[in-house]
PDB file of N, CA and C in Angstrom:
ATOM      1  N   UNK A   1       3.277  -3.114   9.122  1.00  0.00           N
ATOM      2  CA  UNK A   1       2.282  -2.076   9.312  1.00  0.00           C
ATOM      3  C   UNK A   1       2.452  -1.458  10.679  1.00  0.00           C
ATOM      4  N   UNK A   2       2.280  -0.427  10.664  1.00  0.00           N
ATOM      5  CA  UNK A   2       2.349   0.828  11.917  1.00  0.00           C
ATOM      6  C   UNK A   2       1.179  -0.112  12.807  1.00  0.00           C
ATOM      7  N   UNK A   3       1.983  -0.060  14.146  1.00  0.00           N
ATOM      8  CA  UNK A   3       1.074  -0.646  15.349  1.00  0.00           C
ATOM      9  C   UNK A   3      -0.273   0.385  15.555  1.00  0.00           C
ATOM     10  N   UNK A   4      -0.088   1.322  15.174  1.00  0.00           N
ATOM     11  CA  UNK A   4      -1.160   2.180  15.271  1.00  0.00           C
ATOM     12  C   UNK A   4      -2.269   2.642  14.431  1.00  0.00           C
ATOM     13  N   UNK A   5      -2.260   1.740  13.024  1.00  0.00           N
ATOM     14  CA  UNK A   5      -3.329   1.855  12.159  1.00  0.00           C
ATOM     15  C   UNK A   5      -3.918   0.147  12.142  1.00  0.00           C
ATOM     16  N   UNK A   6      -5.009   0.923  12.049  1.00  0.00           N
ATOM     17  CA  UNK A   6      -6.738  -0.378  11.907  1.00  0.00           C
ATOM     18  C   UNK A   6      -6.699  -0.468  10.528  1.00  0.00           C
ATOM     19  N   UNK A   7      -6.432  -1.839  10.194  1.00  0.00           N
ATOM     20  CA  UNK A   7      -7.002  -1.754   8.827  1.00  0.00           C
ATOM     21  C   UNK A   7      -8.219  -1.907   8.846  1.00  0.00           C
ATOM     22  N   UNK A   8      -9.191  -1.940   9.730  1.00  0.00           N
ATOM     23  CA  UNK A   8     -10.758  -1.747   9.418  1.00  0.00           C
ATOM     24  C   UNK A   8     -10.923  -0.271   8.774  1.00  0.00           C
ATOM     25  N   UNK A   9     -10.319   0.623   9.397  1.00  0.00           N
ATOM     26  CA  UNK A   9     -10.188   1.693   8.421  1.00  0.00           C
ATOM     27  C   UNK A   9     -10.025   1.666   7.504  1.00  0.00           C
ATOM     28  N   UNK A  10      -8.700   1.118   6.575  1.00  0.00           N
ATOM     29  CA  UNK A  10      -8.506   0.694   5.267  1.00  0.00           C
ATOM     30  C   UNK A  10      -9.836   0.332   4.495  1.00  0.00           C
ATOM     31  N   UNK A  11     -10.200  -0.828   4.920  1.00  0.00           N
ATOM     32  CA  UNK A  11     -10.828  -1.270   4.551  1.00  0.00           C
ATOM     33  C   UNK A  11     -12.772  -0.527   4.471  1.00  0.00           C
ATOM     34  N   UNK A  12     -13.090  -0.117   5.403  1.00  0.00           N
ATOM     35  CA  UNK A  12     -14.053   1.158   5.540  1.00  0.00           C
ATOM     36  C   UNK A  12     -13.990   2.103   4.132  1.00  0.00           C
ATOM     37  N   UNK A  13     -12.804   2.322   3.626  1.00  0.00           N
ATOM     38  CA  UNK A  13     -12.105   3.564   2.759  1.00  0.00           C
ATOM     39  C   UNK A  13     -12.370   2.965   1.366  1.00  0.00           C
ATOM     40  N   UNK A  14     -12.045   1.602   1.589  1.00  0.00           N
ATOM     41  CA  UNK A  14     -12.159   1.243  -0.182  1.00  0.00           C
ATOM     42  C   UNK A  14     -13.529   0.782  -0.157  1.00  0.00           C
ATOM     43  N   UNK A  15     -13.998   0.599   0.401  1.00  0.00           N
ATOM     44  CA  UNK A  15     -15.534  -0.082   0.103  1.00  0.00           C
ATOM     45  C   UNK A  15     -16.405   1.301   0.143  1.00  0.00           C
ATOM     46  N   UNK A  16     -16.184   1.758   1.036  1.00  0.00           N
ATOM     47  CA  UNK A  16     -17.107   3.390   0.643  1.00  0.00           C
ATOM     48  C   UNK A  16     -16.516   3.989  -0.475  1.00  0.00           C
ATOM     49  N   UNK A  17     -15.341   3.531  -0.883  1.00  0.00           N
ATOM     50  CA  UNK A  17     -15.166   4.601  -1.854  1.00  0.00           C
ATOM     51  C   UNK A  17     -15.745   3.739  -3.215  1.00  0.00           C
ATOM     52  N   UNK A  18     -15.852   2.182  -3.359  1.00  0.00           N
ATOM     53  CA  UNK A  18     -16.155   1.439  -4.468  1.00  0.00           C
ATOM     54  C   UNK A  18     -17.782   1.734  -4.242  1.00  0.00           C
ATOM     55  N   UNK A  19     -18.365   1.563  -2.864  1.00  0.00           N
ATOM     56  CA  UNK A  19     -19.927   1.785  -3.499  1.00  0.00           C
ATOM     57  C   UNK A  19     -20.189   2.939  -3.915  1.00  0.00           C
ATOM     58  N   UNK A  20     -19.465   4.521  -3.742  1.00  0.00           N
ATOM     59  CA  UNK A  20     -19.983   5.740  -3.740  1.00  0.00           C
ATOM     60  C   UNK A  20     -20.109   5.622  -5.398  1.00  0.00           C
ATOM     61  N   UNK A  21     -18.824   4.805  -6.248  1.00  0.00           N
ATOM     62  CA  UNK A  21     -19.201   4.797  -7.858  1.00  0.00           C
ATOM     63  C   UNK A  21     -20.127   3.911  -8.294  1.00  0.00           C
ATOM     64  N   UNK A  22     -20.495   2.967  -7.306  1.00  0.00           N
ATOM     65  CA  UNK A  22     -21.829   1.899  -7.720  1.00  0.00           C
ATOM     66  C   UNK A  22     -20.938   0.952  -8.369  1.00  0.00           C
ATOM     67  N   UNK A  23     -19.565   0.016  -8.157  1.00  0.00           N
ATOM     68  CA  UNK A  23     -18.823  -0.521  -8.546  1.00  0.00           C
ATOM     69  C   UNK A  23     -19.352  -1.795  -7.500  1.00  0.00           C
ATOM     70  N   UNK A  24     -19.812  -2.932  -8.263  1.00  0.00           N
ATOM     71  CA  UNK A  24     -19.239  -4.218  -7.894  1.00  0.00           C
ATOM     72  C   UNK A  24     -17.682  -4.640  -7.266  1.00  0.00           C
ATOM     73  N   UNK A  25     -17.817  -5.557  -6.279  1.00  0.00           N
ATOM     74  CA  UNK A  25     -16.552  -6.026  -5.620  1.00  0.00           C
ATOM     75  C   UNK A  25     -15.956  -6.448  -6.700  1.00  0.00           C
ATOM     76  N   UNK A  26     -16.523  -7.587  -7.558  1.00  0.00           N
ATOM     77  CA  UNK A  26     -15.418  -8.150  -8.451  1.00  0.00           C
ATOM     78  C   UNK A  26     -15.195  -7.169  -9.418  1.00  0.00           C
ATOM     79  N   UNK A  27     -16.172  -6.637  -9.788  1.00  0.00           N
ATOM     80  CA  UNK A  27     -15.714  -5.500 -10.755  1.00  0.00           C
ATOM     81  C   UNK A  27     -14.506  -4.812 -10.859  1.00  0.00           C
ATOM     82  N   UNK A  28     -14.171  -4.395  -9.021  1.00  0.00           N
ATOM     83  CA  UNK A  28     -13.009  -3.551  -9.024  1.00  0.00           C
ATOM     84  C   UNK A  28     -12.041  -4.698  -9.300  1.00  0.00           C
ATOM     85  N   UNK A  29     -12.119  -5.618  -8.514  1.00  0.00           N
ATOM     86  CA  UNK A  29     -11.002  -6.851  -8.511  1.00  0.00           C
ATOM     87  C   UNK A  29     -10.606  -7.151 -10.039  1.00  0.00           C
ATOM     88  N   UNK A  30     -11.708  -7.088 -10.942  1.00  0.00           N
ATOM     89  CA  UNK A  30     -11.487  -7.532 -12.242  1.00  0.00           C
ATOM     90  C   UNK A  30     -10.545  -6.263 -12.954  1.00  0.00           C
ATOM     91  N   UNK A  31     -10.550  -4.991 -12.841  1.00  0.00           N
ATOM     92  CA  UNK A  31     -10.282  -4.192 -13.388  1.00  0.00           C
ATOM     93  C   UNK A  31      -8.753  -3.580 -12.990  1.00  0.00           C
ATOM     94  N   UNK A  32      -8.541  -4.017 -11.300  1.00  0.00           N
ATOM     95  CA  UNK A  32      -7.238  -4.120 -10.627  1.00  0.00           C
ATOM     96  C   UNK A  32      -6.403  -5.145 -11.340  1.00  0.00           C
ATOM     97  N   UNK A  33      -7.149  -6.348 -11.231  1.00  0.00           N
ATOM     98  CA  UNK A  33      -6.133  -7.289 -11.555  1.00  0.00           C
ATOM     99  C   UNK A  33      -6.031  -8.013 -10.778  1.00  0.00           C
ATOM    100  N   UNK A  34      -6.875  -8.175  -9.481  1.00  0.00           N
ATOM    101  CA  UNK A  34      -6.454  -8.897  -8.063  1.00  0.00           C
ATOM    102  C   UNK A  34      -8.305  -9.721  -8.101  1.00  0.00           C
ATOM    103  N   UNK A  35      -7.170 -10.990  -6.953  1.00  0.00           N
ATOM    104  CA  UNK A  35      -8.376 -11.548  -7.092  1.00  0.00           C
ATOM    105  C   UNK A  35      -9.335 -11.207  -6.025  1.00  0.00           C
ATOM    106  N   UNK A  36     -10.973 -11.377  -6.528  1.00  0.00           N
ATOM    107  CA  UNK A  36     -11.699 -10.585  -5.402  1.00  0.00           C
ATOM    108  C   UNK A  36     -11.815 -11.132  -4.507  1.00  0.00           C
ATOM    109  N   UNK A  37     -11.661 -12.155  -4.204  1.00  0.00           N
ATOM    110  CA  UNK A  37     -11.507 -12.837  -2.630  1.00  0.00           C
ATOM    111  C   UNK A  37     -10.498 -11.501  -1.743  1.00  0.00           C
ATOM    112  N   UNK A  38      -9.338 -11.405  -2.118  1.00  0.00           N
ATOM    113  CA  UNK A  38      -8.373 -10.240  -1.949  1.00  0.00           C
ATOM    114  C   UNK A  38      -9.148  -8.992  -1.757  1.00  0.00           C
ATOM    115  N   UNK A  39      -9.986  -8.513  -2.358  1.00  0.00           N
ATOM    116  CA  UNK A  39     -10.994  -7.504  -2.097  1.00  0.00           C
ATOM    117  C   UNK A  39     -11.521  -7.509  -1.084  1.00  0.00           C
ATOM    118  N   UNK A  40     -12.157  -8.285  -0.903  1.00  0.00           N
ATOM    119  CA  UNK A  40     -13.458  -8.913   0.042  1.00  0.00           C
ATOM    120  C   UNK A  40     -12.537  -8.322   1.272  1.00  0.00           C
ATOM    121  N   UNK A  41     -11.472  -9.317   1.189  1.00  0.00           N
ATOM    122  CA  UNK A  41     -10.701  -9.767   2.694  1.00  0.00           C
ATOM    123  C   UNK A  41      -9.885  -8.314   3.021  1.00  0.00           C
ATOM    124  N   UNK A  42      -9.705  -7.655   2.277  1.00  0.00           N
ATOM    125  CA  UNK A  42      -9.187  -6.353   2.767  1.00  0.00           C
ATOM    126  C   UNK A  42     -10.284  -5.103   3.125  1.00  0.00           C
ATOM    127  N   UNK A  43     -11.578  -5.680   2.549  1.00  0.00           N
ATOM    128  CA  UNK A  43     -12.596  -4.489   2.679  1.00  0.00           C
ATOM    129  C   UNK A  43     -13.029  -4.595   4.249  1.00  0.00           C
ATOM    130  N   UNK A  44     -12.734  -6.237   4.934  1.00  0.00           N
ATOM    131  CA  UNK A  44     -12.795  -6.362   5.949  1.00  0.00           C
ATOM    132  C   UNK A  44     -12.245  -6.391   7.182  1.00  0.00           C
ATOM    133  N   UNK A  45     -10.960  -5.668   6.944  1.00  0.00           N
ATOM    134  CA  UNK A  45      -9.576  -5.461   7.048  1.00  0.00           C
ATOM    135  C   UNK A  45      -8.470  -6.851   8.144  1.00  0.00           C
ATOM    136  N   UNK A  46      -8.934  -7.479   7.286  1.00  0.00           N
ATOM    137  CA  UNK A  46      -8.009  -8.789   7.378  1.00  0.00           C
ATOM    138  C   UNK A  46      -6.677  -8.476   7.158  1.00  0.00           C
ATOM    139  N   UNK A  47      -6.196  -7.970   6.141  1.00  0.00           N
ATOM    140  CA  UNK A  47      -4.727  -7.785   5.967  1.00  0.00           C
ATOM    141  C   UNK A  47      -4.155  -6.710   6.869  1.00  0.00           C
ATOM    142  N   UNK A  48      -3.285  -7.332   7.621  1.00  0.00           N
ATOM    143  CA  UNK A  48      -2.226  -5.777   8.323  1.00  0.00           C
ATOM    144  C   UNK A  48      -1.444  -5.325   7.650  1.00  0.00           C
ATOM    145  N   UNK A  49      -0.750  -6.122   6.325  1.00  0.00           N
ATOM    146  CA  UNK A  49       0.600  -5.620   5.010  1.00  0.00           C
ATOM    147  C   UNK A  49      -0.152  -5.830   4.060  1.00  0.00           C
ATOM    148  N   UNK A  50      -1.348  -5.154   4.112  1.00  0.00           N
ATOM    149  CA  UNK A  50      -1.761  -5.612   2.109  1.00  0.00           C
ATOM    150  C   UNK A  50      -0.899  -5.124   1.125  1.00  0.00           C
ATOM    151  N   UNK A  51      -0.692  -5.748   0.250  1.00  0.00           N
ATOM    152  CA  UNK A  51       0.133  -5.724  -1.118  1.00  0.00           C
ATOM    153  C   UNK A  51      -0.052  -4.476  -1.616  1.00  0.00           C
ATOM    154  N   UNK A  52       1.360  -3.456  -1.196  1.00  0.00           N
ATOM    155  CA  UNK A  52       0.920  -2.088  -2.022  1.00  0.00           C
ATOM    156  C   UNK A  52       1.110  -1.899  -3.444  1.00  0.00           C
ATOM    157  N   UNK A  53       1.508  -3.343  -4.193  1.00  0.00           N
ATOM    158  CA  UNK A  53       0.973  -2.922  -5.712  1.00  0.00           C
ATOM    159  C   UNK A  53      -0.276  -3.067  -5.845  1.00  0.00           C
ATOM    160  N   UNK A  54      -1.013  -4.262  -4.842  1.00  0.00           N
ATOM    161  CA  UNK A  54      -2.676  -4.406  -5.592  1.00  0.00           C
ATOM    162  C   UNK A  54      -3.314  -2.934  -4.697  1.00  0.00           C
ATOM    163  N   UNK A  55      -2.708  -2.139  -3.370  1.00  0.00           N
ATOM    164  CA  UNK A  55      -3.641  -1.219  -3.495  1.00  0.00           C
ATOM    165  C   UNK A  55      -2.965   0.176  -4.318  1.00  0.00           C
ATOM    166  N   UNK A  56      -2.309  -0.175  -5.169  1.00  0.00           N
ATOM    167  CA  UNK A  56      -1.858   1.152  -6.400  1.00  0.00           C
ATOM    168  C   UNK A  56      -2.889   0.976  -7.258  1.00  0.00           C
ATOM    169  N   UNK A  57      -3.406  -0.444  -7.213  1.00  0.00           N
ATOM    170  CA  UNK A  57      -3.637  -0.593  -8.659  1.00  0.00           C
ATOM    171  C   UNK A  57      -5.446  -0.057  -8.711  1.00  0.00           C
ATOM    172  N   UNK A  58      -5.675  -0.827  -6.752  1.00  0.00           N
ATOM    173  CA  UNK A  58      -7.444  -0.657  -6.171  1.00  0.00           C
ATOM    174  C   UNK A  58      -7.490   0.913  -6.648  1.00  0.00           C
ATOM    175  N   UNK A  59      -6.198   1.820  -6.145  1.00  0.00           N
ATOM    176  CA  UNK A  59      -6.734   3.762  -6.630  1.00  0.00           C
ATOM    177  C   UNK A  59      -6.982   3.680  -7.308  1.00  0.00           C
ATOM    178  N   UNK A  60      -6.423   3.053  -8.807  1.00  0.00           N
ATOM    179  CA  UNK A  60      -6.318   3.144 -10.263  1.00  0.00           C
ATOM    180  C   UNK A  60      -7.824   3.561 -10.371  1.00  0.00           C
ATOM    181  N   UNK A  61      -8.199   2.321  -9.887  1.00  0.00           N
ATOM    182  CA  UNK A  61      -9.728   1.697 -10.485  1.00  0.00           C
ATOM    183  C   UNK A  61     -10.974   2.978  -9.824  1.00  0.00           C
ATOM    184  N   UNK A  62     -10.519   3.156  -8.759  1.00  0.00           N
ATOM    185  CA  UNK A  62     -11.306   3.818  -7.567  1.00  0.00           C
ATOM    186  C   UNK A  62     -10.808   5.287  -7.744  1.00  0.00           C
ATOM    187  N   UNK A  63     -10.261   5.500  -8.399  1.00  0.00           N
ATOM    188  CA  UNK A  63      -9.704   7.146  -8.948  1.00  0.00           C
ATOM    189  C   UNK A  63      -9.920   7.729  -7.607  1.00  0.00           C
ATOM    190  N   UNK A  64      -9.260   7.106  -6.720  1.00  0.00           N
ATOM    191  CA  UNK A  64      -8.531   7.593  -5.222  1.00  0.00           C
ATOM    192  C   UNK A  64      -6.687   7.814  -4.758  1.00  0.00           C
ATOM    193  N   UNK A  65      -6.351   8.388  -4.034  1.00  0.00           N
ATOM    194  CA  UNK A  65      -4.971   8.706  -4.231  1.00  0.00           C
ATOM    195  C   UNK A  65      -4.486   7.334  -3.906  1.00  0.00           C
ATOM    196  N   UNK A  66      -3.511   7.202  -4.589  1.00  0.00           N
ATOM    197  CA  UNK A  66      -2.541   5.828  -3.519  1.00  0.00           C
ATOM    198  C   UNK A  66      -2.011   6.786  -2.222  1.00  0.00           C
ATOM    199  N   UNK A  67      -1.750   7.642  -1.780  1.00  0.00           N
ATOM    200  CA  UNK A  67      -0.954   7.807  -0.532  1.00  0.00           C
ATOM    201  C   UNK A  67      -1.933   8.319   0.207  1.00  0.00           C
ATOM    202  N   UNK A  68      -3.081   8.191   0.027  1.00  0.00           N
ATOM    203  CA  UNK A  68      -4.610   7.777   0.665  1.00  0.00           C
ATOM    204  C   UNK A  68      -4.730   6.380   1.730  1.00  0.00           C
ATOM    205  N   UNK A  69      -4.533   5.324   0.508  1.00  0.00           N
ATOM    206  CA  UNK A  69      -4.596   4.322   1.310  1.00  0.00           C
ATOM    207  C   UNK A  69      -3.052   3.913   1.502  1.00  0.00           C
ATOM    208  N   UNK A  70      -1.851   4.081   0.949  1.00  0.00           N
ATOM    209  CA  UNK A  70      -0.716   3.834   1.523  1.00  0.00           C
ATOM    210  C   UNK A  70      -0.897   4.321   3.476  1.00  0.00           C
ATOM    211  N   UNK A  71      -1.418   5.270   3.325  1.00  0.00           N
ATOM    212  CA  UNK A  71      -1.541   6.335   4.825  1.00  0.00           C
ATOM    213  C   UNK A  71      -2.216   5.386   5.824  1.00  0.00           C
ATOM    214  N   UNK A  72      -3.328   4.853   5.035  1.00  0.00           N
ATOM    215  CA  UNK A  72      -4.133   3.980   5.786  1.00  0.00           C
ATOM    216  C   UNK A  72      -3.729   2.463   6.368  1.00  0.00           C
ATOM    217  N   UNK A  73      -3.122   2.347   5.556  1.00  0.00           N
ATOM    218  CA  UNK A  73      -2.265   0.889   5.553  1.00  0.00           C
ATOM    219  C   UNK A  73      -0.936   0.513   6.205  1.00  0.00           C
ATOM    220  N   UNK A  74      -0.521   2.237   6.805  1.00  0.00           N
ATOM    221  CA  UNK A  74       0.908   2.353   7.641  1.00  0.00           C
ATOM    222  C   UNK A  74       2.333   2.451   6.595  1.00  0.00           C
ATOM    223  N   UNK A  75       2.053   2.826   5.633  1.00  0.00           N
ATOM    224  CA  UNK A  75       3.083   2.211   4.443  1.00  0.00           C
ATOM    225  C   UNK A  75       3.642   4.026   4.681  1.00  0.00           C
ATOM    226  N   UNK A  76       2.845   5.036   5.400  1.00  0.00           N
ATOM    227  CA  UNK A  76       3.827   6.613   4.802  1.00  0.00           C
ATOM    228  C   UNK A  76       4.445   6.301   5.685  1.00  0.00           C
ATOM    229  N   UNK A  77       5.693   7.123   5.356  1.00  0.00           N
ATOM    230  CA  UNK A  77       6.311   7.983   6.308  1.00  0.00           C
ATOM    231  C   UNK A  77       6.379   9.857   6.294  1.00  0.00           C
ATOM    232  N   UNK A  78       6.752  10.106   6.787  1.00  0.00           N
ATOM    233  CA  UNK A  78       6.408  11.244   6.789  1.00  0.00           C
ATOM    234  C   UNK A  78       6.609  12.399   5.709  1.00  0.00           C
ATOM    235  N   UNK A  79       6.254  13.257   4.968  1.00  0.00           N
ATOM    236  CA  UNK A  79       6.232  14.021   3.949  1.00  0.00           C
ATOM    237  C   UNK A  79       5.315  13.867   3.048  1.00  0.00           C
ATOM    238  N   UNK A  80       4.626  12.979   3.291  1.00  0.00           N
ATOM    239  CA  UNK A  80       3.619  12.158   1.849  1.00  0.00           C
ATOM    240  C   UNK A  80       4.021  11.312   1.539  1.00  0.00           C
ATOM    241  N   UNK A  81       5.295  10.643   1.660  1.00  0.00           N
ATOM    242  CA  UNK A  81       5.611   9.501   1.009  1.00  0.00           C
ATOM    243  C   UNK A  81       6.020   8.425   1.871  1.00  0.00           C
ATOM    244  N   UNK A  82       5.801   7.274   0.897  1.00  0.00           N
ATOM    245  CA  UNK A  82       5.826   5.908   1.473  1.00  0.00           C
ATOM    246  C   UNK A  82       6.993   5.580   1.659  1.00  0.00           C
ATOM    247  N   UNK A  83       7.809   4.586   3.003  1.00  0.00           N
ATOM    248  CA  UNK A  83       8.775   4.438   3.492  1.00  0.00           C
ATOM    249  C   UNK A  83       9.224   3.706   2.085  1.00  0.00           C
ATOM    250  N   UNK A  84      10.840   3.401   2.000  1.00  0.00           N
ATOM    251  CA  UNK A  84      11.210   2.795   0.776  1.00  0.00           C
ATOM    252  C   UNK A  84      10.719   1.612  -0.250  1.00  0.00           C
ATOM    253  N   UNK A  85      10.991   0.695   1.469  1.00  0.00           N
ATOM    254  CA  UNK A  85      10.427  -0.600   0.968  1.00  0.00           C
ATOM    255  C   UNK A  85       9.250  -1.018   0.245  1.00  0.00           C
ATOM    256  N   UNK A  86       8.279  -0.355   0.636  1.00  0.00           N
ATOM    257  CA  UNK A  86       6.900  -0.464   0.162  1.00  0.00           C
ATOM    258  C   UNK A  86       6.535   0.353  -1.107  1.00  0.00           C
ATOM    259  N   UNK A  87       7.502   1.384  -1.481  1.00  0.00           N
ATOM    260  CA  UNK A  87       7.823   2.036  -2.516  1.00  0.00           C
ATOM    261  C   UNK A  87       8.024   1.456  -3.601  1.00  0.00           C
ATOM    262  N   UNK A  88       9.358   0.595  -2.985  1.00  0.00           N
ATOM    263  CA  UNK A  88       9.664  -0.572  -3.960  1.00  0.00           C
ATOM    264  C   UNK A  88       9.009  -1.976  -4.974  1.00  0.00           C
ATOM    265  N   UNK A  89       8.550  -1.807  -4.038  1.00  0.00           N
ATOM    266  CA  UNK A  89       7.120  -3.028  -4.399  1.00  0.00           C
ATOM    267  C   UNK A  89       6.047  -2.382  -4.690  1.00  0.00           C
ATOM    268  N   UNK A  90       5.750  -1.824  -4.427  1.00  0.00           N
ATOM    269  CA  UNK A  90       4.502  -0.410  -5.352  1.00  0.00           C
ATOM    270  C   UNK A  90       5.049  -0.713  -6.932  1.00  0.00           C
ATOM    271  N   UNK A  91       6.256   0.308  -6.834  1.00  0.00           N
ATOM    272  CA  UNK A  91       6.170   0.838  -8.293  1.00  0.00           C
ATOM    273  C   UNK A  91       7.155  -0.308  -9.069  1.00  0.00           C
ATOM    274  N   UNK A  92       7.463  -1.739  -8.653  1.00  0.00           N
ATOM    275  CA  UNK A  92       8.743  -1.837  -9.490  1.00  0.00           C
ATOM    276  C   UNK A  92       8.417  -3.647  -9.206  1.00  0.00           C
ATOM    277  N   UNK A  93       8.412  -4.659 -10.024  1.00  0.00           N
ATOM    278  CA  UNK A  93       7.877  -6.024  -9.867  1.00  0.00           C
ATOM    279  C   UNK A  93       9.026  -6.688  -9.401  1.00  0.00           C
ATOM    280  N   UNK A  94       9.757  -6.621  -8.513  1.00  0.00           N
ATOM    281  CA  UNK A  94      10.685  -7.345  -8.337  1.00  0.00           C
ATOM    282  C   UNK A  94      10.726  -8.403  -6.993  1.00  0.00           C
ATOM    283  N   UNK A  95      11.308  -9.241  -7.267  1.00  0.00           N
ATOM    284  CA  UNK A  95      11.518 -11.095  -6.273  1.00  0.00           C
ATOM    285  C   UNK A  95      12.182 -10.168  -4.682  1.00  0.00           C
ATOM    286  N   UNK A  96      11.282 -10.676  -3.672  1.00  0.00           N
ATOM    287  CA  UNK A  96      11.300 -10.081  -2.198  1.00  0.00           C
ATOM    288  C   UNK A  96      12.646 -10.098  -2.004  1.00  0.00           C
ATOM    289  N   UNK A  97      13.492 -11.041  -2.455  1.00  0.00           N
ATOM    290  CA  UNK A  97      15.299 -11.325  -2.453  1.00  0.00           C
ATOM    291  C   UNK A  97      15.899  -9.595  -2.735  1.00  0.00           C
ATOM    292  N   UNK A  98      15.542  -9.067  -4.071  1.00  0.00           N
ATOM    293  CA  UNK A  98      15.961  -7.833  -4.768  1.00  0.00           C
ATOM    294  C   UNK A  98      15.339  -6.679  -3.798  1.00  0.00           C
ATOM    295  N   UNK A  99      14.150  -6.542  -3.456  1.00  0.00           N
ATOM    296  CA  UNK A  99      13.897  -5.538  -2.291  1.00  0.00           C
ATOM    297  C   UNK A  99      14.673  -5.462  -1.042  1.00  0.00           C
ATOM    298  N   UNK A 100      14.820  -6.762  -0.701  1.00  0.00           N
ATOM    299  CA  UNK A 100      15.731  -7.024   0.402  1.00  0.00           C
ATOM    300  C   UNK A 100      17.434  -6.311   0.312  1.00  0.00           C
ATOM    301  N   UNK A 101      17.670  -6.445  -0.544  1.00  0.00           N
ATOM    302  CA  UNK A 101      19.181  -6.199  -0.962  1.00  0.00           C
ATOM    303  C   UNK A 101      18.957  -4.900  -1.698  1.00  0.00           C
ATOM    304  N   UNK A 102      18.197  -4.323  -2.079  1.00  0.00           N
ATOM    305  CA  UNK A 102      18.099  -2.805  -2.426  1.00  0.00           C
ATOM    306  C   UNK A 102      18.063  -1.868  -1.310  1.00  0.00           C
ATOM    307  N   UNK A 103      17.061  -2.464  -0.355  1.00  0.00           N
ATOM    308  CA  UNK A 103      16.674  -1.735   1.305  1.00  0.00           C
ATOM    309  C   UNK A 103      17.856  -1.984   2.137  1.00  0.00           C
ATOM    310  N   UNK A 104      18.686  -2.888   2.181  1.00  0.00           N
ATOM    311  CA  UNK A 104      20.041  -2.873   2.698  1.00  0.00           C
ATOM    312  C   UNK A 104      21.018  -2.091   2.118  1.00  0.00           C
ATOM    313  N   UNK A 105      20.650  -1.977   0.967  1.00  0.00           N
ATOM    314  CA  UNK A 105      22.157  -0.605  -0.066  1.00  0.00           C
ATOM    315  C   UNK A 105      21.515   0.402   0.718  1.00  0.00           C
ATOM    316  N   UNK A 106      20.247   0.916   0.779  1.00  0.00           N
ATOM    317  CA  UNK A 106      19.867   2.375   0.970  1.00  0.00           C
ATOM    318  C   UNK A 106      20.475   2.913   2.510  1.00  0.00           C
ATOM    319  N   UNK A 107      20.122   1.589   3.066  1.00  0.00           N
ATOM    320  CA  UNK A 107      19.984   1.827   4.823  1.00  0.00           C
ATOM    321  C   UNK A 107      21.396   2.396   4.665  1.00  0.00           C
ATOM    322  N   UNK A 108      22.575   1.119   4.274  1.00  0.00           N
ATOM    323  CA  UNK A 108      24.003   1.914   3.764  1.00  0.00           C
ATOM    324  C   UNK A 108      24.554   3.290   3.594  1.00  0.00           C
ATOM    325  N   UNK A 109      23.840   3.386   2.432  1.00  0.00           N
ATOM    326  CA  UNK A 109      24.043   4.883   1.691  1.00  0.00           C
ATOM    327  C   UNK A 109      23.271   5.855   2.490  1.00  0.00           C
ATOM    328  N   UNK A 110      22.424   5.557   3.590  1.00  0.00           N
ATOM    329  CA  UNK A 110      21.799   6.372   4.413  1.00  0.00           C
ATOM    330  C   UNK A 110      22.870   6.451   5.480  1.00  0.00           C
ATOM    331  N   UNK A 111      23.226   5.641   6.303  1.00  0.00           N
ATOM    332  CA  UNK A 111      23.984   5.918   7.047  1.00  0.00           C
ATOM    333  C   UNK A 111      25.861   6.805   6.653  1.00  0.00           C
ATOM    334  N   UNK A 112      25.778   6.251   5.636  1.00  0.00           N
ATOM    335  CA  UNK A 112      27.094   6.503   5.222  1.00  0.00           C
ATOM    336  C   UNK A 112      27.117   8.321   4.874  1.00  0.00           C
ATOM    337  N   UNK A 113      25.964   8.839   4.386  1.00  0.00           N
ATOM    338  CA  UNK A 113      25.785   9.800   4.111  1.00  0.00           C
ATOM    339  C   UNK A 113      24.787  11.051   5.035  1.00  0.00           C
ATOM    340  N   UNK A 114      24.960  10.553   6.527  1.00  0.00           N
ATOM    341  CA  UNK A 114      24.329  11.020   7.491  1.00  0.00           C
ATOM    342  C   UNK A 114      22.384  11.264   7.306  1.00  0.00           C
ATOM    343  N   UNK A 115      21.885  10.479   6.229  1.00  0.00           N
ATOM    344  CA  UNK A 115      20.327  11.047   5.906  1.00  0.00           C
ATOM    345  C   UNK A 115      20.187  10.238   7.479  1.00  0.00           C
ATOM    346  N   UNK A 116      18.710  10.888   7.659  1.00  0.00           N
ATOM    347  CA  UNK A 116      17.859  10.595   8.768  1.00  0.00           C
ATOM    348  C   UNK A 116      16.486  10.382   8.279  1.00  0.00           C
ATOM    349  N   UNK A 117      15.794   9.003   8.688  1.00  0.00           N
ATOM    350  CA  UNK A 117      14.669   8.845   8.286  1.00  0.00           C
ATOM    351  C   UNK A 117      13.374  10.035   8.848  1.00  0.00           C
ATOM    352  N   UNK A 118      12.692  10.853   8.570  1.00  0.00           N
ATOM    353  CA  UNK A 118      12.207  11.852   8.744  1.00  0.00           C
ATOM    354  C   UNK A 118      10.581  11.148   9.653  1.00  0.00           C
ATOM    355  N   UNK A 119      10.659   9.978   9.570  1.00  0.00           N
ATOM    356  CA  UNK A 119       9.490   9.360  10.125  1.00  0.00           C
ATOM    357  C   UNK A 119       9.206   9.070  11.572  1.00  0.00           C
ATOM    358  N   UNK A 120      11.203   8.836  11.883  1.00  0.00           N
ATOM    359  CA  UNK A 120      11.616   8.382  12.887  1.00  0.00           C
ATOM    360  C   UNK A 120      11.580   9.054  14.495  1.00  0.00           C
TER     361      UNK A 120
END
């Protein structure tokens, strides 16, 4: 996470945004898929890397953008979108081993092909 975001913010964001629908904590947790302890502890912004599949899944529920709270959570980079890694694990269930070795091909194929991270 970006040295420069609070997840008390984060956390500020999903809880105002779960009471503005009159949604129970576990409710959302139940309907995410995550457990609400996990709720709780991010509404209080305990996590500095919360899990950006469980907060794809918190928008779902909270019919809020993910690159709302990706933003909040340090996960963009610049354009609207989220740096790779966290991309990866967003949209795609795979063992931290396979992210690891996907984010090393890219860095590759980034360098090899002069891209520049636009964040940087």
């Amino acid at each position: 996470m970006d040295n420069n975001v609070d997840s008390n913010q984060l956390g500020k964001y999903v809880k105002k945004a779960r009471l503005q629908q009159g949604l129970s904590l576990r409710r959302v947790a139940t309907a995410a898929g995550v457990d609400p302890a996990w709720v709780s502890r991010l509404e209080r912004g305990e996590y500095s890397s919360p899990d950006p599949r469980h907060l794809r899944e918190i928008a779902r529920v909270l019919e809020i953008q993910t690159a709302d709270l990706f933003t909040l959570a340090g996960y963009q980079g610049s354009e609207g979108l989220p740096a790779f890694s966290p991309y990866l694990r967003a949209r795609y269930n795979l063992p931290p081993e396979a992210i690891e070795q996907l984010n090393a091909h890219f860095e590759l194929l980034s360098e090899k092909y002069g891209a520049e991270d636009p964040s940087s």
